[in-house]
Protein backbone atom coordinates (compact mmCIF):
# COMPACT_ATOMS: atom_id res chain seq x y z
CA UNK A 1 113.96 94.45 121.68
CA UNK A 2 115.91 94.14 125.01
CA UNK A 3 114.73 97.15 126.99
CA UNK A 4 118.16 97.37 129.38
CA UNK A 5 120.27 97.26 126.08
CA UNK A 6 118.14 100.30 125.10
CA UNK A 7 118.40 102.13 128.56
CA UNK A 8 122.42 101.30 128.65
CA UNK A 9 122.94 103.45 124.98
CA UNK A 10 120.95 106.14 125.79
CA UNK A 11 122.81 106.37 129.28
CA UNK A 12 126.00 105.92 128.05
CA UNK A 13 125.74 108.91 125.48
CA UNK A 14 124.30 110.62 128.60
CA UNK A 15 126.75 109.73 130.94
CA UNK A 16 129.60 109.90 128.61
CA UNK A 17 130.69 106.39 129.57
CA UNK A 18 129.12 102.69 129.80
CA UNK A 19 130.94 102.68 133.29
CA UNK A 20 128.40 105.83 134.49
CA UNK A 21 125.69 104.65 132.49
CA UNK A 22 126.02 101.12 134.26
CA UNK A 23 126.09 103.39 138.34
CA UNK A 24 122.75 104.78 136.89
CA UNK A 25 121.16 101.82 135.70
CA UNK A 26 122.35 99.57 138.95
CA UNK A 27 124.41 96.73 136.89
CA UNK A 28 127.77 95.75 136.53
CA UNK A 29 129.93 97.41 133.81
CA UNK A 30 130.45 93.92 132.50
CA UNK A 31 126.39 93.61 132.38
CA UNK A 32 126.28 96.84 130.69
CA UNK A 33 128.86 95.72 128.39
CA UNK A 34 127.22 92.54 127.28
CA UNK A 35 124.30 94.46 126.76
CA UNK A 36 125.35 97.09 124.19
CA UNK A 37 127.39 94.53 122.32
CA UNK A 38 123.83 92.11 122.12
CA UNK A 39 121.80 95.45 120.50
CA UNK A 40 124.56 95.77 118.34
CA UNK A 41 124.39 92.17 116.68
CA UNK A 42 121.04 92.21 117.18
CA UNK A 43 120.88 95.28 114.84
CA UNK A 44 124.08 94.33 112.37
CA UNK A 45 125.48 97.63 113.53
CA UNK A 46 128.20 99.53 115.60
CA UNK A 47 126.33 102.08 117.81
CA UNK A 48 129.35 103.66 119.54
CA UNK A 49 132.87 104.28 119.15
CA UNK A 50 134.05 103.12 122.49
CA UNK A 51 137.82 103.68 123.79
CA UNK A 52 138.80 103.43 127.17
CA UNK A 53 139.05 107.38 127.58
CA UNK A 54 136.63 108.42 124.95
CA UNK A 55 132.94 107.14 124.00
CA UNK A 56 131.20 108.92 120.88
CA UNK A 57 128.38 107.68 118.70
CA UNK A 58 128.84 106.55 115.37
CA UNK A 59 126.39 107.22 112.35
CA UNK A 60 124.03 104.50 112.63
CA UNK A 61 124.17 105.17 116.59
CA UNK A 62 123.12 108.70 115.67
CA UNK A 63 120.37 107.78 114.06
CA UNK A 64 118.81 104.63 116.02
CA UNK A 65 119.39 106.75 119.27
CA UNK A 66 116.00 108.59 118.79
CA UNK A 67 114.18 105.34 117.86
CA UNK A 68 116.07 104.14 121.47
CA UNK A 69 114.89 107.34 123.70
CA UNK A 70 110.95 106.63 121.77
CA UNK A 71 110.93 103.24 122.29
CA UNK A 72 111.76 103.58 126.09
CA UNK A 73 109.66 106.43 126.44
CA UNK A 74 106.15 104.70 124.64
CA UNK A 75 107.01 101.84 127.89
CA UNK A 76 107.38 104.49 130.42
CA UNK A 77 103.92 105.76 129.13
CA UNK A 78 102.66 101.94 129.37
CA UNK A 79 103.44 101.05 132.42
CA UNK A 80 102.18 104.69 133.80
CA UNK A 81 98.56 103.84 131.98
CA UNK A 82 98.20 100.95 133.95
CA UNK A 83 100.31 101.83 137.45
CA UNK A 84 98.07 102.98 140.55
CA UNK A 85 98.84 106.65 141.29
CA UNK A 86 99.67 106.27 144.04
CA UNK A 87 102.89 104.39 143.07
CA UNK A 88 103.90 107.92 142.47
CA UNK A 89 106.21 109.16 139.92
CA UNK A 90 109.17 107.32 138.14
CA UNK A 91 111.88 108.01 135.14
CA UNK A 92 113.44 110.54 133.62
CA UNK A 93 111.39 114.14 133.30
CA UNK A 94 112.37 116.47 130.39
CA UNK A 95 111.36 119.98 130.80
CA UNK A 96 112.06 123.38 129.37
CA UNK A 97 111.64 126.57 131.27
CA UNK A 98 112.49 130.19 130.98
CA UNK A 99 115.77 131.42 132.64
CA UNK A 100 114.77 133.61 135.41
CA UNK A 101 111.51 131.36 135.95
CA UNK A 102 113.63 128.16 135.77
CA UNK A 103 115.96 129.20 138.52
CA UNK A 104 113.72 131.07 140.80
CA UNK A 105 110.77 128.81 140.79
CA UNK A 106 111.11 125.56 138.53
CA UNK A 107 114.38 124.18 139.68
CA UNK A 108 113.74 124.61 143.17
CA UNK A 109 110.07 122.81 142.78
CA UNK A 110 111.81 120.38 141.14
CA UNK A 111 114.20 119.16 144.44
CA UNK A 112 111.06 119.14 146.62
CA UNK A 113 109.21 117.46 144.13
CA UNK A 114 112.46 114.84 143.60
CA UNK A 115 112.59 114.19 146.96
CA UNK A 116 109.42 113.28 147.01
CA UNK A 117 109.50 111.24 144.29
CA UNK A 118 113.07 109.87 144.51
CA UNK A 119 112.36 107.03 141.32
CA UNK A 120 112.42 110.30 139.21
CA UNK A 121 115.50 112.03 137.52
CA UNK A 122 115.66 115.21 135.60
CA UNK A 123 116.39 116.92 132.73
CA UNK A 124 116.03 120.70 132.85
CA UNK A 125 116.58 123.14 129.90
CA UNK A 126 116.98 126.27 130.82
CA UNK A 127 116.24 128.78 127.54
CA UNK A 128 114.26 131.77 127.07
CA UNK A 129 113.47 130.64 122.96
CA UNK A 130 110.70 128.54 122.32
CA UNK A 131 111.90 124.99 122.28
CA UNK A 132 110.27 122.66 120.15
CA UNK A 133 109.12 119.82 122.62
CA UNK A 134 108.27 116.97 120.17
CA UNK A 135 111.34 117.41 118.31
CA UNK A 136 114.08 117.73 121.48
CA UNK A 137 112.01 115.00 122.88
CA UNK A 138 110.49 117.06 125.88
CA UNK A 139 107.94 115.95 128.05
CA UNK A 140 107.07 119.73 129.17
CA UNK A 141 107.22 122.98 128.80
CA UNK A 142 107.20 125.88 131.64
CA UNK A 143 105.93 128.66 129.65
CA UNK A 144 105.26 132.63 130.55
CA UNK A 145 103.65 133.86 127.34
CA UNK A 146 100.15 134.76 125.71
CA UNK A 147 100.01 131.30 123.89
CA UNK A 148 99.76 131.12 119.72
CA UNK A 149 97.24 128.08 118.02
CA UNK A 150 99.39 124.61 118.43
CA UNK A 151 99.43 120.99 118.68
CA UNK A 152 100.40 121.39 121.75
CA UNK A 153 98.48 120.33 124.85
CA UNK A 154 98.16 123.14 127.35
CA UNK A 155 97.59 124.02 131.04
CA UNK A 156 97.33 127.42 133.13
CA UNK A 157 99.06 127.22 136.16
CA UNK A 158 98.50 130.63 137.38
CA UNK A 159 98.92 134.70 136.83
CA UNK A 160 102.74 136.10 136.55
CA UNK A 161 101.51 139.74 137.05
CA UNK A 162 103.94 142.37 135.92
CA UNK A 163 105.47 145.81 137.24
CA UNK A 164 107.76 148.74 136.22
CA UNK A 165 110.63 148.80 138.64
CA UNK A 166 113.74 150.95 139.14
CA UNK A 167 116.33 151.71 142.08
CA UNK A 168 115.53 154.36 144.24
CA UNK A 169 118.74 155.74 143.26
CA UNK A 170 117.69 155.85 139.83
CA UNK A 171 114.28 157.61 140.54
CA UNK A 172 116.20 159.91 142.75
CA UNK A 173 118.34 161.24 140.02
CA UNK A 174 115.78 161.09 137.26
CA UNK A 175 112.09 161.58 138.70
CA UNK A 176 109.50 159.52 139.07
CA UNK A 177 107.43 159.34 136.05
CA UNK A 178 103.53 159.53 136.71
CA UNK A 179 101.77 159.08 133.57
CA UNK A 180 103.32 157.26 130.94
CA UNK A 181 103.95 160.09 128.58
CA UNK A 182 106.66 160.73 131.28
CA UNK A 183 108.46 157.76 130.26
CA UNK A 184 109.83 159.45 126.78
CA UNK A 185 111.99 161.23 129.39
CA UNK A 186 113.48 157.80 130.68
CA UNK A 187 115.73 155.37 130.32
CA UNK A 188 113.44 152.14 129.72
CA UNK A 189 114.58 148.85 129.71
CA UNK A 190 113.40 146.89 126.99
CA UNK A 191 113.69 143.42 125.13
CA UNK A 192 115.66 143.94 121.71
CA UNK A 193 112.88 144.28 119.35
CA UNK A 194 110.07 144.78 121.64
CA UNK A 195 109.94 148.98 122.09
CA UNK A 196 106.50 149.38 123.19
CA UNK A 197 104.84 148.20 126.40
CA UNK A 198 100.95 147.84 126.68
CA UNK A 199 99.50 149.67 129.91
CA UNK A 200 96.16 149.05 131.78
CA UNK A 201 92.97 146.65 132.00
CA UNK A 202 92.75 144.53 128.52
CA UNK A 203 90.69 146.41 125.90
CA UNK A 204 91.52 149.55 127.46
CA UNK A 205 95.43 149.28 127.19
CA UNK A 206 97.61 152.02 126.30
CA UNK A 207 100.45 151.31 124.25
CA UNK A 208 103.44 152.96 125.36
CA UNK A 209 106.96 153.40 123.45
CA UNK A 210 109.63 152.24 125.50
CA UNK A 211 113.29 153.34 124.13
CA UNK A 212 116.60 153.47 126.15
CA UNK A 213 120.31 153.14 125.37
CA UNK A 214 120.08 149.35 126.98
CA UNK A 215 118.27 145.97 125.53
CA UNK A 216 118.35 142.65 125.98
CA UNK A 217 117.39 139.31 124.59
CA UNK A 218 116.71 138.05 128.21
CA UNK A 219 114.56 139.05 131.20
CA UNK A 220 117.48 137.92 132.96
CA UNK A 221 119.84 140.93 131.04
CA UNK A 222 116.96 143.79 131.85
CA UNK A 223 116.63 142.54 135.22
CA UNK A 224 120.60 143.20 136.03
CA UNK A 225 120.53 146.28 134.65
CA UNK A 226 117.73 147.52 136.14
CA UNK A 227 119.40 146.37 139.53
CA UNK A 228 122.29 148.66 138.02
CA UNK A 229 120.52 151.62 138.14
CA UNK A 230 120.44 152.19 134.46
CA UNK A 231 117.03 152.59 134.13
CA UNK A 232 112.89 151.49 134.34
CA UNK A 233 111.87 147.80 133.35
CA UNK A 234 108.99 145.75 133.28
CA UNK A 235 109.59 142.70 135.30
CA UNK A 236 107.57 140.29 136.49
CA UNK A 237 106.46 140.58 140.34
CA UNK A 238 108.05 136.84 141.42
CA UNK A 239 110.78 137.86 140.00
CA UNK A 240 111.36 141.17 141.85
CA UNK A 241 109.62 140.21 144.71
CA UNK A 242 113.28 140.26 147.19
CA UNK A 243 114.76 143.34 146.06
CA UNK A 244 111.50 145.33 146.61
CA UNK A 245 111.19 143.54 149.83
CA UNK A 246 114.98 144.78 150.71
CA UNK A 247 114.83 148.42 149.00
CA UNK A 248 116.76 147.37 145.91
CA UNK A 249 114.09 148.08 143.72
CA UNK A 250 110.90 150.54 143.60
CA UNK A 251 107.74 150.23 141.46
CA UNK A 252 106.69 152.90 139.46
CA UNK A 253 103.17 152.93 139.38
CA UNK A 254 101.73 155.25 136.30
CA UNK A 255 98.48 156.26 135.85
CA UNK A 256 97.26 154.53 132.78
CA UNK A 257 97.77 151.48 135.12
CA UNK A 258 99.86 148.71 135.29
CA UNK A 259 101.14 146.06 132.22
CA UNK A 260 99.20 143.35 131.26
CA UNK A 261 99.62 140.53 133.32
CA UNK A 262 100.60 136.98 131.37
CA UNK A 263 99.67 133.99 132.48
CA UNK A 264 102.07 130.45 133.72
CA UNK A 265 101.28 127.60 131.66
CA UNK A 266 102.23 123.92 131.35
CA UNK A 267 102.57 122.67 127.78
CA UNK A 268 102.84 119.21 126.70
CA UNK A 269 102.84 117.17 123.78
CA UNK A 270 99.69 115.00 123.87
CA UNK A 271 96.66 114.42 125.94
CA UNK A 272 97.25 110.13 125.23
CA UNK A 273 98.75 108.17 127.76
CA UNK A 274 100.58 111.28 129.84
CA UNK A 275 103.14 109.75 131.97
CA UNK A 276 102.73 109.95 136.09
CA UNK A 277 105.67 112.40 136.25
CA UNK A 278 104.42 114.45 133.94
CA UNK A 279 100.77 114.65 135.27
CA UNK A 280 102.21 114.62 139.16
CA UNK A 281 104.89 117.45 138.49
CA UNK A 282 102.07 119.81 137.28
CA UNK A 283 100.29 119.38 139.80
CA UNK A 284 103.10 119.82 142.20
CA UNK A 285 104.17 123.44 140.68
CA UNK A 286 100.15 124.39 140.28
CA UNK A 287 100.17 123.27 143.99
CA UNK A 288 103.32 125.66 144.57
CA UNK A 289 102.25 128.63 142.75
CA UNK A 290 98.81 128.82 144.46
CA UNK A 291 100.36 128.56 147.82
């Protein structure tokens, strides 16, 4: 099966147009063209519904456009088995990351890393629900979390220690709790459905309810309104790390000790054949993190 037919469907639904997808692959539109229209004899099928305003996948395009994105990912991972290292990195990179991590740390580690590696483009999801890699076709996963039994193929990158933080006007008007009985007296930021927070070394954690008139389904959510003043949350210390340094926010240390720190970790689908850009951009943010 013609490999640049392939490439010019899955850019074209990408791109929105076989004009675009023909910029991004370096052809004419005319070559582009010619191409779609030989996959589509070649199969006994129409793939897209093509105007000249308007481009949209049809059923049978719908369905062979996974088959497309495997097949051209399985020669990606070919070619990478048998290309030097040194040749660097090349293709598209699908990734998923967490919201605050995404934009704080990933997508910035992702322009150095693309300008190092300029044969690579990117696709970046930025979520804070568990994305199911095989099935959105991911090559990776960014992940903050104390990780469950999978398939999955898995990597620590590092430590994301955590804090309790609050505005100094907040702790003005309020107190500042001590212990973490105190905290019954607070406003405490939490994540909808998660109203207790574990305290201290592991083994020895206290367990701590954590009730306020704000939640959130996002770090992201707490984080703003902890930056409101509306209360104490338990952020992670990368993620605080410039409003402490500016005043914004204060840490309340208790004496039970601090929350239990999670860990960074790179998840992928399979330990077989793992593409250059996959292996190279892990060890590009491990690189990062340690620094």
């Amino acid at each position: 099966m013609d490999f640049l037919a392939l490439s010019v469907l899955t850019e074209a639904v990408g791109a929105g147009s076989l004009a675009a997808a023909a910029r991004r692959l370096h052809i004419t539109p005319m070559a582009a063209t010619r191409s779609l229209s030989g996959l589509e004899r070649e199969l006994g099928v129409r793939l897209l519904h093509r105007t000249t305003r308007s481009l949209s996948l049809t059923e049978e395009g719908q369905v062979f456009l996974a088959h497309a994105q495997a097949l051209l990912e399985e020669r990606e991972a070919a070619l990478a088995s048998v290309r030097p290292a040194e040749t660097g990195a090349t293709g598209r990179l699908r990734l998923t990351a967490s919201t605050a991590f995404g934009r704080k740390v990933v997508a910035p580690a992702l322009v150095a890393f693309m300008q190092c590696h300029p044969e690579v483009r990117v696709d970046l999801v930025l979520t804070d629900s568990v994305v199911d890699l095989v099935g959105e076709g991911l090559d990776l996963g960014i992940r903050i979390a104390r990780l469950s039994e999978s398939s999955l193929v898995a990597r620590r990158l590092g430590a994301s220690p955590r804090g309790l933080f609050a505005t100094p006007g907040y702790l003005a008007a309020a107190g500042t709790p001590m212990q973490a009985a105190d905290l019954a007296s607070h406003e405490c930021l939490a994540l909808a459905g998660a109203g207790h927070w574990a305290l201290g070394e592991a083994g020895q954690q206290a367990s701590v309810r954590a009730e306020g008139r704000f939640t959130a389904n996002t770090i992201e959510g707490l984080h703003q309104a902890c930056l409101g003043g509306l209360g104490i949350a338990m952020l992670s210390r990368w993620d605080v790390a410039d409003e402490v340094a500016r005043g914004l926010l204060a840490e309340v240390r208790l004496a039970e000790g601090e929350p239990e720190p999670l860990a960074i970790w790179a998840v992928y689908p399979t330990r077989r054949m793992v593409p250059a850009k996959v292996r190279l951009f892990i060890r590009f943010l491990a690189e990062r993190l340690e620094a």
